[in-house]
N, C-alpha and C. Protein backbone atom coordinates (compact mmCIF):
# COMPACT_ATOMS: atom_id res chain seq x y z
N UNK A 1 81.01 120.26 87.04
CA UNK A 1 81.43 121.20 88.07
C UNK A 1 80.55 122.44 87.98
N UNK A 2 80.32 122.78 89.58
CA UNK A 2 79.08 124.13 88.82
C UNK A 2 79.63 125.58 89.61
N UNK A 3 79.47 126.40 89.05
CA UNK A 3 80.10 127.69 90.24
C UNK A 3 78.54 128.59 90.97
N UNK A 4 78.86 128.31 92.23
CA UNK A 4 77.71 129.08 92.76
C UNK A 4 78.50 129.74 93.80
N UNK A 5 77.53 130.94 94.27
CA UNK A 5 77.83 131.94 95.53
C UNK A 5 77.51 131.56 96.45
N UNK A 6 78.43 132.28 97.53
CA UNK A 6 78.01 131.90 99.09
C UNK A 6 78.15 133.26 99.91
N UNK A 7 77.32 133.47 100.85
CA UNK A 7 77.22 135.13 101.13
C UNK A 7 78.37 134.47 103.12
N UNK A 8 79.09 134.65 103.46
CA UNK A 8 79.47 134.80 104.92
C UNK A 8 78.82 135.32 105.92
N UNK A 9 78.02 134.58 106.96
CA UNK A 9 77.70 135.21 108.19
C UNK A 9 78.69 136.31 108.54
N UNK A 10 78.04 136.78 110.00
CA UNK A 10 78.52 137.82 110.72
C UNK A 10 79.66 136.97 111.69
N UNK A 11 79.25 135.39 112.04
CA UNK A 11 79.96 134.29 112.61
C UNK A 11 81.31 133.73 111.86
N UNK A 12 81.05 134.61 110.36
CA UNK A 12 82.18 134.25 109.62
C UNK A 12 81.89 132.39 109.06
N UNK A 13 80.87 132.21 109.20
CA UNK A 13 79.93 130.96 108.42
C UNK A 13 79.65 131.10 107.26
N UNK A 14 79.98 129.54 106.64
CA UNK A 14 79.35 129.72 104.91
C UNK A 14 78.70 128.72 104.98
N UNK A 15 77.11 128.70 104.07
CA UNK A 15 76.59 127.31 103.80
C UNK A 15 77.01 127.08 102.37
N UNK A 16 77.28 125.65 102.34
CA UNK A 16 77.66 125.12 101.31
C UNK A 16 76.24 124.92 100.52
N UNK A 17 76.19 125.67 99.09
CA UNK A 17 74.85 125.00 98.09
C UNK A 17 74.44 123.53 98.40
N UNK A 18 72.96 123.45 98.32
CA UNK A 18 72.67 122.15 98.28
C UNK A 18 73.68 121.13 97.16
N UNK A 19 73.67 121.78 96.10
CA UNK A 19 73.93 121.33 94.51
C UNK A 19 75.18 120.78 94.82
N UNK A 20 76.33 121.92 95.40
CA UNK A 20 77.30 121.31 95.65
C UNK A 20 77.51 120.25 96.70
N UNK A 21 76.98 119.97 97.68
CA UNK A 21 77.14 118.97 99.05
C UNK A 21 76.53 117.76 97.94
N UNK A 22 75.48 118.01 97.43
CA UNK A 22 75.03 116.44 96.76
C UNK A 22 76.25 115.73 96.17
N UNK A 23 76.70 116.95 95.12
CA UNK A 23 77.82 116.21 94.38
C UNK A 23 78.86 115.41 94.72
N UNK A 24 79.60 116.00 96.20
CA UNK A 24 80.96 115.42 96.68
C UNK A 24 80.19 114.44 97.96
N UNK A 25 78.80 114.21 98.20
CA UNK A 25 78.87 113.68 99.10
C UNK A 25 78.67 113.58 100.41
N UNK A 26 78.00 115.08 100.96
CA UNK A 26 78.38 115.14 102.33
C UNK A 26 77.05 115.26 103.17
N UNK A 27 76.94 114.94 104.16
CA UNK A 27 76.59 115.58 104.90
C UNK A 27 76.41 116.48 106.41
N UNK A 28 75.36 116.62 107.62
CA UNK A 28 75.96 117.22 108.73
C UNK A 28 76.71 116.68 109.61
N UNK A 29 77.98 117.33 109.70
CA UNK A 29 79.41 116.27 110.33
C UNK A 29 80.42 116.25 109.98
N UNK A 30 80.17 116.22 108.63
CA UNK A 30 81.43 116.00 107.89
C UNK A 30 82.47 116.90 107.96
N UNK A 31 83.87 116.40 107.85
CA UNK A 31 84.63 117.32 108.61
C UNK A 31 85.60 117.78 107.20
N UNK A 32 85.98 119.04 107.67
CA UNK A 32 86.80 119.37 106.09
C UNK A 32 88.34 119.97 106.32
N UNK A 33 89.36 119.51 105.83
CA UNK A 33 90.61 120.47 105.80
C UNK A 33 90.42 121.85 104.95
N UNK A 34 90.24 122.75 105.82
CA UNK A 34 90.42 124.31 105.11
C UNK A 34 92.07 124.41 104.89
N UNK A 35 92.35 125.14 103.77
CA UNK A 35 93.63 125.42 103.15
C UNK A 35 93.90 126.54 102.91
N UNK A 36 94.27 127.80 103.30
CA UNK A 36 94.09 129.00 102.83
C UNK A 36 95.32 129.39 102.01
N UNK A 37 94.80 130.19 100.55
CA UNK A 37 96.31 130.72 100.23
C UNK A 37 95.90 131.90 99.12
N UNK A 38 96.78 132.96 99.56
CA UNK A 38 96.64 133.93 98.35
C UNK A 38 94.89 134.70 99.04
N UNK A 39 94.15 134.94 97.91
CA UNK A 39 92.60 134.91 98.13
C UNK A 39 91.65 134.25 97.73
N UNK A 40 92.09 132.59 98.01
CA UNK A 40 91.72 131.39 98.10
C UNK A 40 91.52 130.69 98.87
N UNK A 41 90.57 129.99 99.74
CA UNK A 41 90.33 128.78 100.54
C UNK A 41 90.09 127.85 99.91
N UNK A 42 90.49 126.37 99.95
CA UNK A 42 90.47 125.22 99.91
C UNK A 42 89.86 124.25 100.66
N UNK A 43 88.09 124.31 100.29
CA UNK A 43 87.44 122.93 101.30
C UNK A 43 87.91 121.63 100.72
N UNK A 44 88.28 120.42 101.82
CA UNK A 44 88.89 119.44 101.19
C UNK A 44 88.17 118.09 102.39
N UNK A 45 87.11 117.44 101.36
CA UNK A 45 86.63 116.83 102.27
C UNK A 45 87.24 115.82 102.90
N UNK A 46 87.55 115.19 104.27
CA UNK A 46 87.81 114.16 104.83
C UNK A 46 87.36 113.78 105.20
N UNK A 47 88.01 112.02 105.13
CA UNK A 47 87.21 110.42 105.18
C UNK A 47 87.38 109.92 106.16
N UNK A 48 86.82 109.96 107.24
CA UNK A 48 86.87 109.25 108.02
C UNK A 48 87.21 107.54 108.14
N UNK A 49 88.76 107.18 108.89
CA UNK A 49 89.21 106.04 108.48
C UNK A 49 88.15 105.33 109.05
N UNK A 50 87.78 103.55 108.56
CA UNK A 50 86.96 102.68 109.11
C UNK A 50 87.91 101.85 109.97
N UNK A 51 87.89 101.19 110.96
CA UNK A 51 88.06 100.53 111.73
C UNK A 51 89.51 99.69 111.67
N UNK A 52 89.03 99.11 110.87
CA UNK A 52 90.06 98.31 109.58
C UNK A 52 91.12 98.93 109.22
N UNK A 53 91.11 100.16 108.36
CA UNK A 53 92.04 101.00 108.25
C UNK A 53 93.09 101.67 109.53
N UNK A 54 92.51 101.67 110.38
CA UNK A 54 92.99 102.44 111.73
C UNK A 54 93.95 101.41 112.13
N UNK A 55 93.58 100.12 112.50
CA UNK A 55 94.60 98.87 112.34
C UNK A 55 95.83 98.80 111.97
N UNK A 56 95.13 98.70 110.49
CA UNK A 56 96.25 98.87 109.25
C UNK A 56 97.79 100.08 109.34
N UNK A 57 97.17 100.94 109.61
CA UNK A 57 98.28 101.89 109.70
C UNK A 57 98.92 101.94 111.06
N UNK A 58 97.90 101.39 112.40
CA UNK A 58 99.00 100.68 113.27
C UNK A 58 100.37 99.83 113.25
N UNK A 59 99.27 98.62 112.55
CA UNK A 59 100.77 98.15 112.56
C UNK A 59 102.11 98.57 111.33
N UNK A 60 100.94 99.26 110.54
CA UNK A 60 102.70 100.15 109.77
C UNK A 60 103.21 100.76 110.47
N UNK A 61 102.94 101.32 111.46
CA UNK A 61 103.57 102.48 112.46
C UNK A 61 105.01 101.26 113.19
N UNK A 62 104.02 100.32 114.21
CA UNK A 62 104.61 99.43 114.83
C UNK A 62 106.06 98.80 113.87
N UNK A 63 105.71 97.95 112.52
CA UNK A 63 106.50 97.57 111.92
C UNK A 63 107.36 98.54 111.49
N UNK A 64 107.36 99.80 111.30
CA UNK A 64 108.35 100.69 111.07
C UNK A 64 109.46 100.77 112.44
N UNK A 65 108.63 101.69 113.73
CA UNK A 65 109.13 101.19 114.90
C UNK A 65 110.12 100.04 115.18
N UNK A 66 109.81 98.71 114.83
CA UNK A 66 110.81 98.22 114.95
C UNK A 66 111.70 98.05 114.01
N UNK A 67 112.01 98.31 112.53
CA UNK A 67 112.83 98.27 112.07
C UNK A 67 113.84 99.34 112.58
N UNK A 68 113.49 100.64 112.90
CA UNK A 68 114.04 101.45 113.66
C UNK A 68 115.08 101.12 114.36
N UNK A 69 114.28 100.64 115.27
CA UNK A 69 115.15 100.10 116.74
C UNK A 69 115.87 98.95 116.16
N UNK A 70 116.08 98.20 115.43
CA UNK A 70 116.44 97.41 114.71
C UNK A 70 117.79 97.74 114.38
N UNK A 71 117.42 98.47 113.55
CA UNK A 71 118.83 99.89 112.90
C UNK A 71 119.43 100.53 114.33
N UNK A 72 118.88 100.56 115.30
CA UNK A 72 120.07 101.08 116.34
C UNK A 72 120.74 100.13 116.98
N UNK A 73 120.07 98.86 116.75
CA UNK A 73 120.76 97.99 117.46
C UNK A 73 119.82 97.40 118.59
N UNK A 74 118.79 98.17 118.82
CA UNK A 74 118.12 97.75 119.95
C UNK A 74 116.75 96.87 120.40
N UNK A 75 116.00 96.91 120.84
CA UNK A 75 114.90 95.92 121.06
C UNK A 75 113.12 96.55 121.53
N UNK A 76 112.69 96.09 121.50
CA UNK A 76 111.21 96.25 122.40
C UNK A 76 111.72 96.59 124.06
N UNK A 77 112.42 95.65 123.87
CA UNK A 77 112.84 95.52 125.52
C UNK A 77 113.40 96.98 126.23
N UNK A 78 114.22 97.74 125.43
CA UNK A 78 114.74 98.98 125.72
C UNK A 78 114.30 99.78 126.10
N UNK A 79 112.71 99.69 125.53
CA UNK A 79 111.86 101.26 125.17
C UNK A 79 111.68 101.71 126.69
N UNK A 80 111.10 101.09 127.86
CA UNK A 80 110.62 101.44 129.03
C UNK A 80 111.83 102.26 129.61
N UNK A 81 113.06 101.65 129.62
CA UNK A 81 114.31 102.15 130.17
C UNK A 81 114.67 103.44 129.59
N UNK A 82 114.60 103.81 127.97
CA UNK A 82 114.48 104.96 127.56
C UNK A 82 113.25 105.86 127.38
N UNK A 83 111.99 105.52 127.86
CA UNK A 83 111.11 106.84 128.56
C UNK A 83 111.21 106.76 129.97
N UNK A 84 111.67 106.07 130.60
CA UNK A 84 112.51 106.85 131.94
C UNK A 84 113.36 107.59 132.00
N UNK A 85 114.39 107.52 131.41
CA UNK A 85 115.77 108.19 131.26
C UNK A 85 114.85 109.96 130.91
N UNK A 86 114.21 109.72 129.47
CA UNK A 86 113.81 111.16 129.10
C UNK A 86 113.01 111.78 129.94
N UNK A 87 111.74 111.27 131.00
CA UNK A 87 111.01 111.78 131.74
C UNK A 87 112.06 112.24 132.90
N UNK A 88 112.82 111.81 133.66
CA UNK A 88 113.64 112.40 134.39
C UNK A 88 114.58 113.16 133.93
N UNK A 89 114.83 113.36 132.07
CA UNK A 89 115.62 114.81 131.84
C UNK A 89 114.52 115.68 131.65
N UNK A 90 113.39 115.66 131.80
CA UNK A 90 111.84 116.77 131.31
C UNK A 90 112.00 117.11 130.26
């Protein structure tokens, strides 16, 4: 782990050290969760899911979904009838 400085633009921009981007990986694009707390920021790099993955957590979504509706008693079949009902309460 290495500690280096970073001076802030006038844009309120920081470049990240070469030294450090090699280490974790990154390059131009890469997107980061900032975390702020105290007088601390938190760069936290994120991974862009692959294809595969994006899937994957579909159908966890889906298979959750219906256990849901499952637990109320109800079906696939329902769903259209109840986003009508809510679009006509706004």
């Amino acid at each position: 782990m290495r500690v280096e400085t970073a001076k802030m633009s006038s844009k309120g921009q920081l470049v990240i050290p070469a030294a450090a981007r090699q280490e974790i990986g990154v390059e131009e694009g890469t997107l980061f969760a900032v975390v702020a707390f105290g007088d601390t920021i938190l760069l936290k790099k994120m991974e862009r899911p692959t294809g595969e993955q994006l899937w994957k957590d579909l159908d966890r979504i889906a298979e959750e979904g219906k256990k849901r509706l499952e637990a109320k008693g109800m079906t696939e079949k329902d769903i259209p009838g109840i986003v009508e009902r809510r679009r006509k309460k706004g």
